[in-house]
Protein backbone atom coordinates (compact mmCIF):
# COMPACT_ATOMS: atom_id res chain seq x y z
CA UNK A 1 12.67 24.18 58.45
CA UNK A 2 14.85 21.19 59.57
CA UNK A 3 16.41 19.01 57.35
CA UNK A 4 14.31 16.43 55.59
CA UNK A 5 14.27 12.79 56.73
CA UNK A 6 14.15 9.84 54.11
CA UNK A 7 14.23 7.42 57.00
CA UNK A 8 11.07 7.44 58.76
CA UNK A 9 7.98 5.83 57.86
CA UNK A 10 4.63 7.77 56.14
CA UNK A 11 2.98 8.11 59.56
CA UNK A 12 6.38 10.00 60.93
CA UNK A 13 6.38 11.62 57.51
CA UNK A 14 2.58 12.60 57.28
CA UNK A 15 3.05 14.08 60.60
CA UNK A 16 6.19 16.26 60.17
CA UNK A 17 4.47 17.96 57.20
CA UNK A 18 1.17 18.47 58.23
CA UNK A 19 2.94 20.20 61.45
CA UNK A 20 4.75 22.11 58.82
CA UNK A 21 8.59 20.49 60.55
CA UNK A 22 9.53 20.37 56.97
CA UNK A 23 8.12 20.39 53.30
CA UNK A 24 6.98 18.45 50.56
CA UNK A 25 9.13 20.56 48.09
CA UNK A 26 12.25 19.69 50.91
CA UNK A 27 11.79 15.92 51.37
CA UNK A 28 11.18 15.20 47.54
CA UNK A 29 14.26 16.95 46.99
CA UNK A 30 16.28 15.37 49.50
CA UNK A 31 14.73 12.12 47.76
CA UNK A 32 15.89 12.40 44.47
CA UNK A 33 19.24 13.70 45.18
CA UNK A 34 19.45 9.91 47.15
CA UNK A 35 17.93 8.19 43.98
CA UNK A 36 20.67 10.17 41.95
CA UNK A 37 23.52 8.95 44.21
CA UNK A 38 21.88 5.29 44.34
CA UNK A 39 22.33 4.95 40.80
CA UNK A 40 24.46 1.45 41.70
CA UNK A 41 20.99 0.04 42.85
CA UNK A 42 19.80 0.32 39.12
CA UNK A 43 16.11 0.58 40.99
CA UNK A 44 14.03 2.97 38.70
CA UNK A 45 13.95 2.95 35.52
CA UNK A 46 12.37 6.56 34.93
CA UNK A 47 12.73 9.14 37.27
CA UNK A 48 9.67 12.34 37.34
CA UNK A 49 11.98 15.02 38.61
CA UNK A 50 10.06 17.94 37.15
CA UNK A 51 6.72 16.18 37.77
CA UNK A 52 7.45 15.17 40.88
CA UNK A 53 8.59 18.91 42.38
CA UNK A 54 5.65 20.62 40.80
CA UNK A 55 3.31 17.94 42.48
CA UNK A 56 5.44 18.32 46.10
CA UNK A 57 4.67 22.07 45.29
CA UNK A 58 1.03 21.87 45.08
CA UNK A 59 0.63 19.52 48.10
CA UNK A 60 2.83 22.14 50.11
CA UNK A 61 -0.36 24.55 49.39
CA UNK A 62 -2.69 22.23 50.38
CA UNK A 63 -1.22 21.42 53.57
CA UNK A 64 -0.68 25.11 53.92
CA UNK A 65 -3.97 25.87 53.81
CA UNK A 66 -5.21 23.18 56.34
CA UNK A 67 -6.75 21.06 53.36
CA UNK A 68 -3.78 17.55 52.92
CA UNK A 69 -5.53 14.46 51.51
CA UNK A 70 -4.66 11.08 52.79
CA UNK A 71 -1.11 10.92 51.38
CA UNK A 72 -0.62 14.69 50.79
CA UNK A 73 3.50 15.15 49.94
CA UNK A 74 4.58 11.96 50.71
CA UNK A 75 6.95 10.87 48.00
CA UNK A 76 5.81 7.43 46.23
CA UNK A 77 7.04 5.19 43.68
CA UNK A 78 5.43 3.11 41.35
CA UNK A 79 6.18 -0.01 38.92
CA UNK A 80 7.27 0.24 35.49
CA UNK A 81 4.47 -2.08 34.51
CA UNK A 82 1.73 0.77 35.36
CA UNK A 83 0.47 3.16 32.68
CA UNK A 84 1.04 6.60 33.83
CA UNK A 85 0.13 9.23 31.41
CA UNK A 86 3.62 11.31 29.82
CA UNK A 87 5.73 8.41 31.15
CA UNK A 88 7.67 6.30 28.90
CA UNK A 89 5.96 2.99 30.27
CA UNK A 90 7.48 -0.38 29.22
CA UNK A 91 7.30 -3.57 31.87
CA UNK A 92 11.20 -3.23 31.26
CA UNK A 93 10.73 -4.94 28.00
CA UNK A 94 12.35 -3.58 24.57
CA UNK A 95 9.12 -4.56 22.71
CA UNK A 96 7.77 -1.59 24.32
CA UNK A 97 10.80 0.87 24.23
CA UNK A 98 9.42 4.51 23.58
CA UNK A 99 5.77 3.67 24.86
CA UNK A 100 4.21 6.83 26.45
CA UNK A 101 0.63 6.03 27.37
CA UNK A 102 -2.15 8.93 27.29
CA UNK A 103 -3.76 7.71 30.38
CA UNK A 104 -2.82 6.86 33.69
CA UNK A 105 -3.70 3.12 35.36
CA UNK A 106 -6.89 3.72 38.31
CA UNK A 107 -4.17 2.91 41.04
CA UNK A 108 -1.98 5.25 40.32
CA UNK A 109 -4.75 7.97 39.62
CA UNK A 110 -6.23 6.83 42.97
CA UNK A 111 -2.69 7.98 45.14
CA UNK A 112 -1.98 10.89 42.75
CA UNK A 113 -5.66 11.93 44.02
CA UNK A 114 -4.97 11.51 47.41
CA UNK A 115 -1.96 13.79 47.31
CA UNK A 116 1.04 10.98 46.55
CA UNK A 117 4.24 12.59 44.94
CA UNK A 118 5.28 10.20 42.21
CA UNK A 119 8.97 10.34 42.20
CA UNK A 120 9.70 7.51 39.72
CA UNK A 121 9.14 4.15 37.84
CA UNK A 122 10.80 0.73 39.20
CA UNK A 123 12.55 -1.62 37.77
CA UNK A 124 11.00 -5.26 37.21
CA UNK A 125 11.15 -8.23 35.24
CA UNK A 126 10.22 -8.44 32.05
CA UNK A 127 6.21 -8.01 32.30
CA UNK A 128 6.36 -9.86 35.57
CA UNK A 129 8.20 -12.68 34.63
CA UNK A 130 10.91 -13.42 36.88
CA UNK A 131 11.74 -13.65 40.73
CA UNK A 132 15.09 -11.79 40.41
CA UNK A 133 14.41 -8.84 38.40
CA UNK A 134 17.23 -10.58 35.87
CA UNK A 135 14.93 -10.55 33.09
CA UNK A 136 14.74 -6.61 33.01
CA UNK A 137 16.13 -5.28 29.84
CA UNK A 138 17.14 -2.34 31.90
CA UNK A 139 19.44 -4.57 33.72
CA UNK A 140 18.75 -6.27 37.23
CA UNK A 141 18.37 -4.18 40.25
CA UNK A 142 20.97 -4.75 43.20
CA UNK A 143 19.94 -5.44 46.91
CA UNK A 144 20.75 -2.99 48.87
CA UNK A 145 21.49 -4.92 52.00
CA UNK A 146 23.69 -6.88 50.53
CA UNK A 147 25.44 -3.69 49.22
CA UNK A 148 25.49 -3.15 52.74
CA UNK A 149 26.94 -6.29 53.23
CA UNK A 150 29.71 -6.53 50.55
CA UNK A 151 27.53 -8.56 48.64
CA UNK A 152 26.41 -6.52 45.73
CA UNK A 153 25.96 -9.65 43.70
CA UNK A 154 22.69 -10.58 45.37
CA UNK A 155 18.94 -10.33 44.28
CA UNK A 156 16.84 -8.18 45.69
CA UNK A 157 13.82 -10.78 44.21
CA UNK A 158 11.43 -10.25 41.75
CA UNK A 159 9.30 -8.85 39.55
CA UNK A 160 9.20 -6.06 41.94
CA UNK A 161 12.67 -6.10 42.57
CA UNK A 162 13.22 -2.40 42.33
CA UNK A 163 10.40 -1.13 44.43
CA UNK A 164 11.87 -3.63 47.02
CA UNK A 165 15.46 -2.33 46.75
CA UNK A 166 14.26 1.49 46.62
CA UNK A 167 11.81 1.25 49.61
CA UNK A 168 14.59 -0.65 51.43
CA UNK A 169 17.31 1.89 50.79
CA UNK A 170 15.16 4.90 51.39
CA UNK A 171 14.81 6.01 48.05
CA UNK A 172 10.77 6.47 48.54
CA UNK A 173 8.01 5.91 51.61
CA UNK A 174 6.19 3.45 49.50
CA UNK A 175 6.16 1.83 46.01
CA UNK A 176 3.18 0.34 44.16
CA UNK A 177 4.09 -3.14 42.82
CA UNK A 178 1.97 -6.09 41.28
CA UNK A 179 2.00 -9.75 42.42
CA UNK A 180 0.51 -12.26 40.48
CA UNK A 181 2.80 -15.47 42.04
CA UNK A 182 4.52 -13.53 44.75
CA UNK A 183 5.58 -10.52 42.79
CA UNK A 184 5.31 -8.04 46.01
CA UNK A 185 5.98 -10.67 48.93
CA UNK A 186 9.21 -12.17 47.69
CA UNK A 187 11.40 -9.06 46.91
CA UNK A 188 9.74 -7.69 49.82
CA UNK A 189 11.54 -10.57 51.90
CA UNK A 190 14.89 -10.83 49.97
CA UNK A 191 14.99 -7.15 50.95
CA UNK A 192 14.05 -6.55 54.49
CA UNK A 193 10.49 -4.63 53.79
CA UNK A 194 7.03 -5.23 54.12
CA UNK A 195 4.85 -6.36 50.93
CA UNK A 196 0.93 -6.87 51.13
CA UNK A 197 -0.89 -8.16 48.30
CA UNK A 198 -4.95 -7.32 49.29
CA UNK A 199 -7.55 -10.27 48.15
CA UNK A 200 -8.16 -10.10 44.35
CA UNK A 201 -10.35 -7.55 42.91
CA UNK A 202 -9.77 -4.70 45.58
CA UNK A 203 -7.48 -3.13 43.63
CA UNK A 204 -8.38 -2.48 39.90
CA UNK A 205 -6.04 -4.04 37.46
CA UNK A 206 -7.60 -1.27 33.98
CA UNK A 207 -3.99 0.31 32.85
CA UNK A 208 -1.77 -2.01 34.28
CA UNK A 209 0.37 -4.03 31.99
CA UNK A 210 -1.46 -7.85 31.95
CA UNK A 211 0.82 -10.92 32.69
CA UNK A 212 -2.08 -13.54 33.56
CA UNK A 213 -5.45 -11.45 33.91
CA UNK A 214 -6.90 -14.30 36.66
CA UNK A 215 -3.59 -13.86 38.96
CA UNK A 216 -2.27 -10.12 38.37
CA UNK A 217 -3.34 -7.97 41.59
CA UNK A 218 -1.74 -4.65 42.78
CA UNK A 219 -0.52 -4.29 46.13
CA UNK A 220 2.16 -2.09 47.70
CA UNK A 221 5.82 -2.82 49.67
CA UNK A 222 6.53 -0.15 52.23
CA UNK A 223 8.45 -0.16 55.25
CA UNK A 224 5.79 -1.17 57.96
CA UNK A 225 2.62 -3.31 57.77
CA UNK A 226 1.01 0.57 58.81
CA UNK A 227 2.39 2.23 55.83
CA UNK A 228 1.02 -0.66 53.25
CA UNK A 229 -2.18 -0.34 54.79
CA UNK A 230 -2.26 3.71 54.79
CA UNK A 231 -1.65 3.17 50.69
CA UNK A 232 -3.84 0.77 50.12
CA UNK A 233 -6.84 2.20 52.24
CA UNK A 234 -6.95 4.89 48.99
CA UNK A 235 -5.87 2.46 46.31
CA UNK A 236 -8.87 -0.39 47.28
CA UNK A 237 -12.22 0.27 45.66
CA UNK A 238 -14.05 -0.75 42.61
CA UNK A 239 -13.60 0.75 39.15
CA UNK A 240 -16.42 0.44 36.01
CA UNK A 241 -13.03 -0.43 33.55
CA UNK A 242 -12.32 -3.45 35.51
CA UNK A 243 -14.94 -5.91 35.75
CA UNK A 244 -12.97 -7.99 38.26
CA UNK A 245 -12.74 -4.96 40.75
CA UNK A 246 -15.12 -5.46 44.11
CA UNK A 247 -16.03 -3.11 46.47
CA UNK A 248 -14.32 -3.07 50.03
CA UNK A 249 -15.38 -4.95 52.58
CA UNK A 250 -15.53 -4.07 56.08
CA UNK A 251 -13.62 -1.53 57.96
CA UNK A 252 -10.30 0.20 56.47
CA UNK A 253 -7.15 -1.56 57.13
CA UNK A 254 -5.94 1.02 58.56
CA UNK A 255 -9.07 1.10 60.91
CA UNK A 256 -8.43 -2.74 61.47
CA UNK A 257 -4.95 -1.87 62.82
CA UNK A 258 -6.16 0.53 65.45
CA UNK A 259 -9.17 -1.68 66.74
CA UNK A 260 -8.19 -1.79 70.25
CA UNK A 261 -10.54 -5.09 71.35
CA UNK A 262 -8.67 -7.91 72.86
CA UNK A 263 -8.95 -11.37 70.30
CA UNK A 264 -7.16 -14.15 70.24
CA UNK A 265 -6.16 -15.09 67.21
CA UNK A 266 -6.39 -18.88 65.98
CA UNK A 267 -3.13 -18.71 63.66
CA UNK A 268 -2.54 -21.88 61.18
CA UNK A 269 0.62 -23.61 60.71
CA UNK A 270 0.46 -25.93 56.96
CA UNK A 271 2.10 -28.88 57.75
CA UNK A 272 2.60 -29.34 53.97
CA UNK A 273 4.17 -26.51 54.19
CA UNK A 274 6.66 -27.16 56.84
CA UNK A 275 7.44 -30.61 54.63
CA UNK A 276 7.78 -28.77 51.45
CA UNK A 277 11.23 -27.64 52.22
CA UNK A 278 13.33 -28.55 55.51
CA UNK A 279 16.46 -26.39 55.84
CA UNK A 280 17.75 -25.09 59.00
CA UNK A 281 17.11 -21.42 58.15
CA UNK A 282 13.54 -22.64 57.31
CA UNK A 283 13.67 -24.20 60.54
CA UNK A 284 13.90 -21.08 62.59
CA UNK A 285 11.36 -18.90 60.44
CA UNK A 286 8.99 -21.63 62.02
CA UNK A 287 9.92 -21.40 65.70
CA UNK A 288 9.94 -17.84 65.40
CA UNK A 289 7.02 -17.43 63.95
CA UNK A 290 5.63 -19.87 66.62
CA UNK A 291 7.17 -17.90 69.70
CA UNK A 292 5.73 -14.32 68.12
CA UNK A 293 2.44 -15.89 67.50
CA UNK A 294 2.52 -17.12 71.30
CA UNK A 295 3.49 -13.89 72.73
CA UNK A 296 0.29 -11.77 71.14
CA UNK A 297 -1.45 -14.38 72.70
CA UNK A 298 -2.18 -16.49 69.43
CA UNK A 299 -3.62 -19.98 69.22
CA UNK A 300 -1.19 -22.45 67.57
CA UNK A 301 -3.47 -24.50 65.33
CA UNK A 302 -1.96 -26.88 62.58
CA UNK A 303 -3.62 -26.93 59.16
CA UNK A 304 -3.44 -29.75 56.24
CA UNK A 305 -3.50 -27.99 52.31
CA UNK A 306 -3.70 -31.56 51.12
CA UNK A 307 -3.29 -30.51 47.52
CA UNK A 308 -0.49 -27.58 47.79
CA UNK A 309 2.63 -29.69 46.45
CA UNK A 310 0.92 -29.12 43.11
CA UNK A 311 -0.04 -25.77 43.73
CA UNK A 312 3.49 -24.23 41.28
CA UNK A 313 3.03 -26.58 38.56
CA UNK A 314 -0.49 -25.84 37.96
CA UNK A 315 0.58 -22.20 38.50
CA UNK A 316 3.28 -21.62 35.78
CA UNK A 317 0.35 -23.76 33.38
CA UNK A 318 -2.12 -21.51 33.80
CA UNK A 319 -0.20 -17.88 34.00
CA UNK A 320 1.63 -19.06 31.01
CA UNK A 321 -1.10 -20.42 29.08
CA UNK A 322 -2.70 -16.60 30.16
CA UNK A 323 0.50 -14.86 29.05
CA UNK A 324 0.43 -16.63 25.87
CA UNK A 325 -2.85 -14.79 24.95
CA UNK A 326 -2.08 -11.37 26.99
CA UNK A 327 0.94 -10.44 25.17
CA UNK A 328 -0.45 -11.50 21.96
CA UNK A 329 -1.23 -7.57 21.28
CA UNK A 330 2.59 -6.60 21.23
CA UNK A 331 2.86 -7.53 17.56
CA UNK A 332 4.85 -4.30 15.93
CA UNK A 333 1.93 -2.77 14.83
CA UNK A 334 0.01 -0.08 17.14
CA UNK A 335 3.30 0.58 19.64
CA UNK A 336 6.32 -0.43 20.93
CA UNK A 337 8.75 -1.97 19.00
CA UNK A 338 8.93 -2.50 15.12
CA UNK A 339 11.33 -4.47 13.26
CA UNK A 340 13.31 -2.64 10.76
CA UNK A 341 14.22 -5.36 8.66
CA UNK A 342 10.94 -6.96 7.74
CA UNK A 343 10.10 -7.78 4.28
CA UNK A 344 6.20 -8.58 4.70
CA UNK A 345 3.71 -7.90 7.52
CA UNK A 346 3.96 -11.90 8.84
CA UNK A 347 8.10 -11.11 9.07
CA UNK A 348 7.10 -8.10 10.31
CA UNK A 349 4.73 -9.76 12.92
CA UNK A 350 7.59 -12.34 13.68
CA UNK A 351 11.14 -10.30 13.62
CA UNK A 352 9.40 -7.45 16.33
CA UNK A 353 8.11 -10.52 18.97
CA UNK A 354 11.70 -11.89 18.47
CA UNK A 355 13.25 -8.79 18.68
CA UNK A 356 11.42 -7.25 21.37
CA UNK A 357 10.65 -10.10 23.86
CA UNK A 358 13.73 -11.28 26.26
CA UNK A 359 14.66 -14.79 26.24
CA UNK A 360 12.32 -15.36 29.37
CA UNK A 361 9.14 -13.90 28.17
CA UNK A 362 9.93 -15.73 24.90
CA UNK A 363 10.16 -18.92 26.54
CA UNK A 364 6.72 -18.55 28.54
CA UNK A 365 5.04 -17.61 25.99
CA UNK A 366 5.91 -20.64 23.76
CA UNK A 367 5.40 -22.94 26.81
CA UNK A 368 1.73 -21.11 27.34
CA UNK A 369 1.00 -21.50 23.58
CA UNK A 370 1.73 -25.00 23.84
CA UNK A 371 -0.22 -25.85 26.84
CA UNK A 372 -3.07 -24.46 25.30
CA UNK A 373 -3.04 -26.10 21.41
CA UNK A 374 -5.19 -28.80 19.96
CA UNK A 375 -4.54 -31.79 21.96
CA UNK A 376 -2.77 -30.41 24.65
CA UNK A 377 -5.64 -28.20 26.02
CA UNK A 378 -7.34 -30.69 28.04
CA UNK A 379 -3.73 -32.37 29.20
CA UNK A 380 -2.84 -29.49 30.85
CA UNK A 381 -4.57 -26.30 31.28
CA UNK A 382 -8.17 -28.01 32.34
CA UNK A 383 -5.60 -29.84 35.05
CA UNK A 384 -4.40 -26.96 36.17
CA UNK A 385 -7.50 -25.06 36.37
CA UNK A 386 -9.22 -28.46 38.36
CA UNK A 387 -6.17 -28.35 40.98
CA UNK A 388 -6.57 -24.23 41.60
CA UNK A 389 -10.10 -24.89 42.15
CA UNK A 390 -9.41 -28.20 44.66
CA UNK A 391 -6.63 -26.15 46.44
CA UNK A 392 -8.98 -23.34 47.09
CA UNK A 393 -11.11 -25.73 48.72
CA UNK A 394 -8.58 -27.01 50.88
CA UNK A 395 -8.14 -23.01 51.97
CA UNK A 396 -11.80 -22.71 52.92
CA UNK A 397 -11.54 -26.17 54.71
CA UNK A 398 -8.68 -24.13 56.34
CA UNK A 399 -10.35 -21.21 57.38
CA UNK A 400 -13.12 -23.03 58.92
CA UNK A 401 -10.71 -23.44 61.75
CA UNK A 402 -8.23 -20.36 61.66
CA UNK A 403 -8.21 -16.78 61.54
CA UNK A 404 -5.32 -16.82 59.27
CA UNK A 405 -2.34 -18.88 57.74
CA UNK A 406 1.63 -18.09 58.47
CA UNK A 407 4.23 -19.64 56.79
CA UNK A 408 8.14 -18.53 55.43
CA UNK A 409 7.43 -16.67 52.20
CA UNK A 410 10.69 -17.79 50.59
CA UNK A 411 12.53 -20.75 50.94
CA UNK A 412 15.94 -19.19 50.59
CA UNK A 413 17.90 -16.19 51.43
CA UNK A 414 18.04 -13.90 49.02
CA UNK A 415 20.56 -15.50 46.37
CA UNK A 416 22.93 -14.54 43.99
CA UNK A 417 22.47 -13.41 40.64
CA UNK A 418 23.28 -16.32 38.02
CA UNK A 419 23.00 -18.88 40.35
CA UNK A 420 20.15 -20.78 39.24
CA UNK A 421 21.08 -20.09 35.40
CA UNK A 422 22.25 -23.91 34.82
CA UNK A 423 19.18 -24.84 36.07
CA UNK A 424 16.13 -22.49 35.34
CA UNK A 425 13.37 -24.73 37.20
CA UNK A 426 15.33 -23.84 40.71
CA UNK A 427 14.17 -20.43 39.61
CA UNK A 428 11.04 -21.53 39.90
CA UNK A 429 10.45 -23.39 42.64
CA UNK A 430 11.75 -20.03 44.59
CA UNK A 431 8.05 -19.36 44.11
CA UNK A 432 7.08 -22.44 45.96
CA UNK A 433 5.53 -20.31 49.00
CA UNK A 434 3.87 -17.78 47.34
CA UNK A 435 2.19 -19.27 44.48
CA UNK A 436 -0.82 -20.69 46.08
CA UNK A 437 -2.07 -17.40 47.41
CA UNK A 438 -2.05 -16.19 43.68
CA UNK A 439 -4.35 -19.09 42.65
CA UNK A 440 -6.84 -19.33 45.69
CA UNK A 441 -7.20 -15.15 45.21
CA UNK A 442 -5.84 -14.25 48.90
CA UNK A 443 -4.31 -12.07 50.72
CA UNK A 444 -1.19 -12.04 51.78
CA UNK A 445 1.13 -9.79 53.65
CA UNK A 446 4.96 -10.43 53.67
CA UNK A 447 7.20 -8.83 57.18
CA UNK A 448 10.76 -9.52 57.52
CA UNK A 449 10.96 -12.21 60.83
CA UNK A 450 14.60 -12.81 61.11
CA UNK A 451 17.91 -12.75 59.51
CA UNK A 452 19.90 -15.62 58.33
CA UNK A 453 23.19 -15.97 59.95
CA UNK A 454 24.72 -13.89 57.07
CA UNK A 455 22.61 -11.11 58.06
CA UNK A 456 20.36 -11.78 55.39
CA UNK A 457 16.86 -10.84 55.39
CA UNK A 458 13.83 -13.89 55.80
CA UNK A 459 9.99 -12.90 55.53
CA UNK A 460 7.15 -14.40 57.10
CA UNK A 461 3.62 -14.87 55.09
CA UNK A 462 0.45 -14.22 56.73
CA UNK A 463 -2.97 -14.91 54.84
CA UNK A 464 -6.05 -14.95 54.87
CA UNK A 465 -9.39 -15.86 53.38
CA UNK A 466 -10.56 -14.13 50.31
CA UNK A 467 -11.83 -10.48 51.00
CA UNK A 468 -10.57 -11.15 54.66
CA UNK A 469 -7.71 -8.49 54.76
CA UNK A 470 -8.54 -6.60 57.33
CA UNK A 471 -7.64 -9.39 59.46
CA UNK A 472 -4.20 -10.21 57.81
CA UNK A 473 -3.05 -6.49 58.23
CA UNK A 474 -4.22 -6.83 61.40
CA UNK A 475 -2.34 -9.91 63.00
CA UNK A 476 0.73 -9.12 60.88
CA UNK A 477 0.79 -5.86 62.68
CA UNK A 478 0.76 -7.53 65.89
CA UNK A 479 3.47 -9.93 65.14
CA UNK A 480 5.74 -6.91 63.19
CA UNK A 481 4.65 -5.37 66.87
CA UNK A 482 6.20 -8.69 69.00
CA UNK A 483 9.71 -8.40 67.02
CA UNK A 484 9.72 -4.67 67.44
């Protein structure tokens, strides 16, 4: 057998072991001997070593005997915010320190089904919440290009920042990740990679850990738009324990990708967008995205999202406000953490939250709490809810004209840990591109564009309407195709 390659992509990889060039049992070795010595990278949390060879094991039969599934042996990660039965679980939050849940989230069944090797859990944010993974209580995860770089300092983004950072370093072929205001497309930018979040409701959402129910969807980073597509193809579908899940629609993405007919694509620039933030890096995202676009033979059309400059403050309202009531069930009592020091069960109730939570989560949920009380219900959340509903009109308007939407996914470089600690809302308006995909429902697939003159990685967005993701995959393919 030759030696095992951690470099390639899942199509390379799918093909070397169905041709029998090397092994499951091989490659998932070679992988976590990598994860072992890329312990600097802090990127999983829990690593399946035993699980993880006995499932390469099995697949090595099955491709032996001629019968692989879709992503038989190919070594996969997933985040530590998805249930996976005999896995300490926790959304890298104390409260839920010890957790080991007796069932295993639909997505994650769905690739273990289809032959995925599940070689670890990845760091994150505290339940989500965070665009730097510095609210893990694991510790944040580094980015491994600017380890590369002599810049271990830097973010590799967040939530999913350690599915980012160990898809970008090699550590896996794939890793499963959540988005619910540019959880999967952000990191996936800070760290070189490609993250697609599918429309919401493809995926099913039953035995992942809830942030806010109306914005959570599952999606995966990878290393090419192909290899997103390939692991979402088996993840899409609809599932009886999530009543938000829909069936597909159309072809498979993967499908989409291969469709051979000639279109021109009528590709939408926001002008809001471009007047959100001007800087000089954001500058050339937009002329290279505009040359790219012009060279697969794209229509330029520009677009007006009258009502996006209030698309993050109605965001943080309403997933906070959801938050609020989601995390409501981590009281000390059925799991997770208990405090030891309580004198009655309201102490109890209140010592565990403020025990357990990290100074983020704590935060959001008192800001949630408040925008929903007596008085302040109407002032805010109904508000918030009126401007998600007018900005998803202006995205229909939109799409009346375009195939899809491109814009930069971040407005920055990725940037260095502690730098926006004086001032936590320039955390937040790091979120200012990907935040109205989360409330309009889209999808939304994130493919590095260019590097700023550091040599630091810059994503570009491309969306589309709701349920329309086979056409996303499809022209982000052809632009990922145009840089080479």
């Amino acid at each position: 057998m030759s030696a095992a390659s951690t470099k390639t992509d899942i199509a390379a990889t799918q093909a070397a072991l169905k041709s029998g060039k090397q092994t499951s049992i091989e490659l998932t070795t070679q992988l976590l001997a990598e994860i072992d010595k890329r312990r600097d990278l802090n990127a999983f949390v829990q690593i399946t070593r035993e699980q993880a060879l006995k499932q390469a094991a099995a697949s090595d039969a099955l491709l032996r005997a001629g019968k692989g599934r879709a992503l038989e042996g190919v070594p996969i990660s997933i985040k530590a915010n998805m249930c996976a039965k005999g896995i300490e679980t926790t959304a890298a939050s104390r409260v839920l320190e010890g957790f080991v849940p007796t069932y295993t989230a639909t997505v994650v069944q769905k690739i273990m089904d289809a032959g995925a090797v599940i070689v670890g859990s990845t760091n994150m944010d505290e339940f989500g919440m965070g665009s730097s993974t510095e609210n893990s209580c694991y510790g944040p995860s580094k980015n491994p290009i600017g380890v590369a770089l002599g810049k271990p300092d830097l973010s590799p983004g967040g939530s999913s920042g350690g599915g980012a950072a160990a898809v970008a370093a090699n550590l896996c072929f794939a890793s499963l990740a959540t988005d619910t205001g540019g959880s999967i497309r952000q990191p996936a930018s800070f760290c070189g990679v490609v993250g697609f979040k599918p429309s919401y409701g493809l995926c099913s959402r039953w035995g992942i850990m809830a942030y806010a129910s109306s914005l959570d969807q599952a999606g995966v980073i990878g290393k090419t738009v192909r290899d997103t597509a390939t692991v979402l193809d088996v993840m899409i579908g609809e599932d009886v324990k999530d009543s938000t899940s829909l069936k597909p629609v159309g072809t498979s993405l993967v499908a989409a990708l291969d469709d051979q007919a000639k279109k021109k694509w009528r590709v939408g620039f926001p002008r809001e967008f471009r007047d959100l933030v001007q800087t000089p890096i954001l500058k050339s995202v937009w002329e290279a995205a505009e040359q790219r676009v012009k060279a697969m033979g794209g229509e330029l059309v520009e677009v007006s999202l009258p009502h996006a400059k209030y698309a993050l403050p109605a965001y943080y309202i309403l997933a906070l406000s959801e938050a609020s009531s989601n995390l409501a069930r981590y009281d000390g009592v059925r799991y997770g953490h208990r405090s030891a020091t309580a004198s009655d069960i309201t102490d109890m109730y209140e010592k565990s939250r403020a025990e357990g939570f990290g100074r983020e989560t704590k935060k959001r949920i008192l800001l949630g709490t408040f925008a929903l009380s007596a008085g302040y219900y109407d002032q805010y959340y109904e508000k918030a809810r009126r401007i998600r509903t007018l900005l998803a009109n202006d995205f229909r308007a939109a799409f009346k004209s375009v195939d899809v939407l491109v814009w930069p996914t971040t407005p920055t470089p990725p940037f260095a840990f502690n730098s926006h600690s004086a001032d936590p809302l320039t955390m937040y308006l790091e979120d200012v591109f990907t935040v109205p995909v989360n409330l309009a429902g889209l999808p939304a697939v994130s493919i590095p564009i260019l590097s700023s003159p550091e040599g630091l990685p810059m994503g570009l967005t491309v969306t589309g309407p709701h349920l329309g993701d086979q056409a996303v995959a499809r022209v982000a393919h052809e632009i990922e195709r145009e840089i080479g």
